[in-house]
Protein backbone atom coordinates (compact mmCIF):
# COMPACT_ATOMS: atom_id res chain seq x y z
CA UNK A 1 227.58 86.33 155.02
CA UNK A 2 227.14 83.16 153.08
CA UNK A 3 225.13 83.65 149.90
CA UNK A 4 222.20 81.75 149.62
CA UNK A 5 221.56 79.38 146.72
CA UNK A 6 219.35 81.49 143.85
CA UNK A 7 215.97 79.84 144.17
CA UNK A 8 213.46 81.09 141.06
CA UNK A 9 210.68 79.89 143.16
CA UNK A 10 211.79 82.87 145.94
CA UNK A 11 211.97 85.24 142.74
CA UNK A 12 208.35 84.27 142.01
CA UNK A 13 207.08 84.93 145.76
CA UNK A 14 208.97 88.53 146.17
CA UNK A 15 206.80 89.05 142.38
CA UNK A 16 203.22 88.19 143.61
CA UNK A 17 204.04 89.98 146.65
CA UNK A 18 205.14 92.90 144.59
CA UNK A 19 201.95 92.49 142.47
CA UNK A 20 199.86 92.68 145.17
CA UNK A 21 200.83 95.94 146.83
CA UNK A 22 198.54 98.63 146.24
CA UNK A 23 199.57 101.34 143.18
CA UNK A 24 199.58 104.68 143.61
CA UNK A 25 196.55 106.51 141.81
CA UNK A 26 197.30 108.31 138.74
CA UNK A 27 195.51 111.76 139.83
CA UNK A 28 195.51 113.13 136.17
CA UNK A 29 193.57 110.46 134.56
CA UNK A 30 191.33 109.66 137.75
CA UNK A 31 187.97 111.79 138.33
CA UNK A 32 186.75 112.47 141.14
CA UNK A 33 183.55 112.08 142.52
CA UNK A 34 182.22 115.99 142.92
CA UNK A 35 183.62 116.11 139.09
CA UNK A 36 181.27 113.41 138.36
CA UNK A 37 178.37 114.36 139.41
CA UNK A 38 178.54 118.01 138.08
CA UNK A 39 179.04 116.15 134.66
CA UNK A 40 175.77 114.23 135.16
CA UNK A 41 174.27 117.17 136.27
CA UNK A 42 174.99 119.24 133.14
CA UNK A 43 173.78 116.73 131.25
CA UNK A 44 170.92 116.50 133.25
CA UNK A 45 170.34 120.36 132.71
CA UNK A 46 171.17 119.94 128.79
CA UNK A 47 168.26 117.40 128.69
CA UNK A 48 165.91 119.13 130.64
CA UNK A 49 166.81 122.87 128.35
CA UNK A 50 165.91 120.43 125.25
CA UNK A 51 163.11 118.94 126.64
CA UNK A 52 161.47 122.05 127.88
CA UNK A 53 162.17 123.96 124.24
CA UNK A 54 160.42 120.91 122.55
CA UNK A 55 157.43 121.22 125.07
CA UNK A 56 157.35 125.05 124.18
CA UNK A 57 157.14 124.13 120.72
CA UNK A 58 154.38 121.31 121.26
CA UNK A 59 152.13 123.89 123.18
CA UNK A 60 152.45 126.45 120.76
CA UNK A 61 151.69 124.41 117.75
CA UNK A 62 148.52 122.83 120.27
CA UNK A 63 147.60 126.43 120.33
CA UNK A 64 147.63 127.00 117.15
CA UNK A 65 145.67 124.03 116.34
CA UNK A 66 142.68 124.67 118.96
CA UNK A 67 142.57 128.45 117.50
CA UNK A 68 142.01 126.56 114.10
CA UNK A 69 139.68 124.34 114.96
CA UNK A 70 137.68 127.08 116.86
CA UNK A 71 137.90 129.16 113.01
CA UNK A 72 136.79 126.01 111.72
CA UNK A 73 133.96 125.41 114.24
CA UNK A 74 132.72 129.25 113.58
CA UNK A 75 132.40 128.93 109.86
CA UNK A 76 130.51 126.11 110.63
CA UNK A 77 128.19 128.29 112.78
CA UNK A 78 127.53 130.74 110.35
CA UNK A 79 127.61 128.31 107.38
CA UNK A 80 124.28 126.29 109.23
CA UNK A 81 122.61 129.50 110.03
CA UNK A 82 123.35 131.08 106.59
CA UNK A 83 121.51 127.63 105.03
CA UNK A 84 118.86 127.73 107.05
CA UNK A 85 118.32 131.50 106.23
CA UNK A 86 118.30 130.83 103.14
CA UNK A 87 116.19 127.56 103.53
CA UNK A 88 113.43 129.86 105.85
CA UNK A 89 113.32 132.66 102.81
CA UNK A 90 113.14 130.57 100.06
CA UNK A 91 109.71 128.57 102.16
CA UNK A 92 108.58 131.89 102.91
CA UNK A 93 109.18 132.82 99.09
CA UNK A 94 107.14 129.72 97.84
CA UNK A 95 104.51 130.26 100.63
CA UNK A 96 103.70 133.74 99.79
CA UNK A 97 103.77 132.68 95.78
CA UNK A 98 101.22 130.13 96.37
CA UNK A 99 99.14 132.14 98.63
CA UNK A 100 98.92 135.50 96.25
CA UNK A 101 99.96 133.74 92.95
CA UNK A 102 95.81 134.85 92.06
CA UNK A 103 96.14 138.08 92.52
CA UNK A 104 96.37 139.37 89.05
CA UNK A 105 93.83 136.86 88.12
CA UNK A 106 91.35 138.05 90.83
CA UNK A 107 91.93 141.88 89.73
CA UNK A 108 91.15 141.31 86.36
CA UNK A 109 87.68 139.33 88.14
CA UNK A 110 86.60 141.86 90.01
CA UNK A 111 84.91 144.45 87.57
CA UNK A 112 83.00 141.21 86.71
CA UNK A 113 81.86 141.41 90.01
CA UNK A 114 81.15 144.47 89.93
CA UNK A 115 78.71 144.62 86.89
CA UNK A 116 76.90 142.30 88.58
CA UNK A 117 76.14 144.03 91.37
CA UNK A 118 75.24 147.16 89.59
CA UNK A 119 72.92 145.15 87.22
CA UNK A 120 71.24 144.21 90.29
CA UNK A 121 71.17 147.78 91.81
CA UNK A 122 70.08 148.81 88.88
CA UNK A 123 66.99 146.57 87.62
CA UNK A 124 63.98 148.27 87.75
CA UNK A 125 60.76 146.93 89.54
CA UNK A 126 59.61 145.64 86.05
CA UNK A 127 62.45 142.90 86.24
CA UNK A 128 61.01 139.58 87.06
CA UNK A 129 61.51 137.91 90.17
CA UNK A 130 63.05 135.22 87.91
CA UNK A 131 65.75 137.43 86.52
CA UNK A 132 66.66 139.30 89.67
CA UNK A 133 67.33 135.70 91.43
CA UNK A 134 69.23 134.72 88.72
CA UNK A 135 71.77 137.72 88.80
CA UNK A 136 71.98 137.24 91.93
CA UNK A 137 72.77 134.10 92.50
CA UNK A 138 75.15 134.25 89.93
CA UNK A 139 76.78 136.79 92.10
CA UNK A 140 76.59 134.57 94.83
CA UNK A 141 78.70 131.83 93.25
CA UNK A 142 80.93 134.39 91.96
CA UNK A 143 81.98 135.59 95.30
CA UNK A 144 81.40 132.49 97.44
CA UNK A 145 84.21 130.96 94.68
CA UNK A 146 86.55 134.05 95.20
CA UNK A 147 86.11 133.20 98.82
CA UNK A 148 87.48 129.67 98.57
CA UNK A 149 90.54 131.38 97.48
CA UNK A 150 91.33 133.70 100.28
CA UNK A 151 89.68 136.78 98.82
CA UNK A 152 87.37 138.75 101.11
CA UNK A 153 85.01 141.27 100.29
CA UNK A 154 85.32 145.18 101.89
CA UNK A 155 82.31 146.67 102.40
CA UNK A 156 82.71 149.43 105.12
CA UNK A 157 79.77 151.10 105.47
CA UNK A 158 79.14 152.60 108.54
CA UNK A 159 82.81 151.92 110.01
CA UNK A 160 85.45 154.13 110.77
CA UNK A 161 87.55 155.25 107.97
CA UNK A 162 90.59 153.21 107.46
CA UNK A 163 93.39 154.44 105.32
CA UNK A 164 95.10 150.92 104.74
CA UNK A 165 92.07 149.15 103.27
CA UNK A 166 89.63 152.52 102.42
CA UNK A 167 90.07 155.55 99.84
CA UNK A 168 88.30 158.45 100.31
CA UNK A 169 86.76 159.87 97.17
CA UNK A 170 85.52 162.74 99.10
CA UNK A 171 84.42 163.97 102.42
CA UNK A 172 80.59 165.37 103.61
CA UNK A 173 79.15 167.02 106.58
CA UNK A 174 76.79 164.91 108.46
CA UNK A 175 75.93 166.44 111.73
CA UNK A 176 73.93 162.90 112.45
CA UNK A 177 77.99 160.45 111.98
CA UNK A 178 80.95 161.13 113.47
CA UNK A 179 83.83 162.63 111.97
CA UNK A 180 85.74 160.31 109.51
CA UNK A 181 83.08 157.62 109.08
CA UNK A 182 82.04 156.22 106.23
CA UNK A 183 78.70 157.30 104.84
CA UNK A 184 78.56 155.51 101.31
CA UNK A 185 80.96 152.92 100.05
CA UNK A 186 80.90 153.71 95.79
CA UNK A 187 83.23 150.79 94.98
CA UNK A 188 83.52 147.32 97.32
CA UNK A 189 87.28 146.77 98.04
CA UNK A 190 89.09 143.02 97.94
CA UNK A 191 92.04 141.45 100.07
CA UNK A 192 93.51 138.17 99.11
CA UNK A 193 94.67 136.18 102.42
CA UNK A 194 94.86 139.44 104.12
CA UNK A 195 97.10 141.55 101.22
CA UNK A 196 95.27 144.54 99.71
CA UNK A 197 94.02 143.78 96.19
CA UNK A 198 91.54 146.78 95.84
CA UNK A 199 90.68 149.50 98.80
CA UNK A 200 87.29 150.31 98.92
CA UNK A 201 86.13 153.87 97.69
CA UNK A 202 84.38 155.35 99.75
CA UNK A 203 82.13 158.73 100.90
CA UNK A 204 84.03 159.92 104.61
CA UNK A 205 81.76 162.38 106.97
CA UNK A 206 83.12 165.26 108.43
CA UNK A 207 82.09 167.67 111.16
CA UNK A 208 79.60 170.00 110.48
């Protein structure tokens, strides 16, 4: 066989065609498709493990934060009504100071009161009409001013006996009254806007 002529462009064809042949993969450095997608899906179980532990964490503290805010809220609550406790007895304080801040002046008025109505019991028929009118007008004003002040007059005679506003100085048979009524009032009792300044003494029948 004659040898052909060496030709470097035939050298550079058998090359390319050399080139161009498929390799052979390299099966240790080459994964595989099942090994790739158990990778992803680890990760995709690592991220979803972190994810869940950080909403765990988020809920907890939101729970936390709500049970605050409900303390918060409460205190509040009790904070508004304690005020306005203390707002409602400190008006019903000053209301019930203004309404019996005269009582201790109208106890120390009454016995005035009271001589004057004995001094007019007690004039004789010898009194002129002039003097009699006087006294009692002068009682008049006296009580009708008393009476622009909330204080009322008791003068039970002839009602049922009432602990609360009456004291009995003593009881009498009457066969003509019934039982615990009162037959004589001895001293006219006072309330100031409905408080007790002075019960009225007074005579109490009894059965016969």
């Amino acid at each position: 066989m004659t040898n052909k002529p060496h030709d470097p462009r035939d050298e550079e064809l058998e090359r390319a065609e050399r080139e161009g042949e498929p390799q052979p993969l390299d099966t240790d450095n080459t994964d595989t498709l099942e090994d790739i997608e158990g990778e992803l899906a680890s990760d995709d179980d690592a991220v979803m493990s972190q994810s869940e532990q950080e909403a765990d964490v988020l809920a907890g503290r939101v729970a936390e934060l709500e049970q605050e805010l409900a303390q918060v809220k409460d205190q509040q609550v009790r904070a508004a009504a304690e005020a306005q406790n203390v707002r409602r007895r400190a008006e019903q304080d000053a209301e019930k100071a203004k309404k019996f801040a005269l009582e201790k002046f109208v106890k120390e008025l009454l016995p005035v009161v009271d001589s004057l109505e004995k001094g007019l019991e007690s004039m004789s028929e010898d009194v002129s009409e002039t003097h009699r009118e006087g006294v009692s007008m002068t009682l008049r004003m006296q009580l009708d001013v008393l009476g622009k002040f909330g204080v009322e007059q008791l003068d039970p005679h002839g009602e049922p006996f009432d602990p609360q506003y009456h004291e009995a100085m003593t009881q009498v048979a009457n066969p003509e009254m019934d039982p615990n009524t009162v037959m004589d009032v001895m001293q006219k009792g006072y309330t100031l806007n409905g408080r007790l300044v002075r019960p009225a003494m007074v005579v109490v029948s009894k059965q016969a």
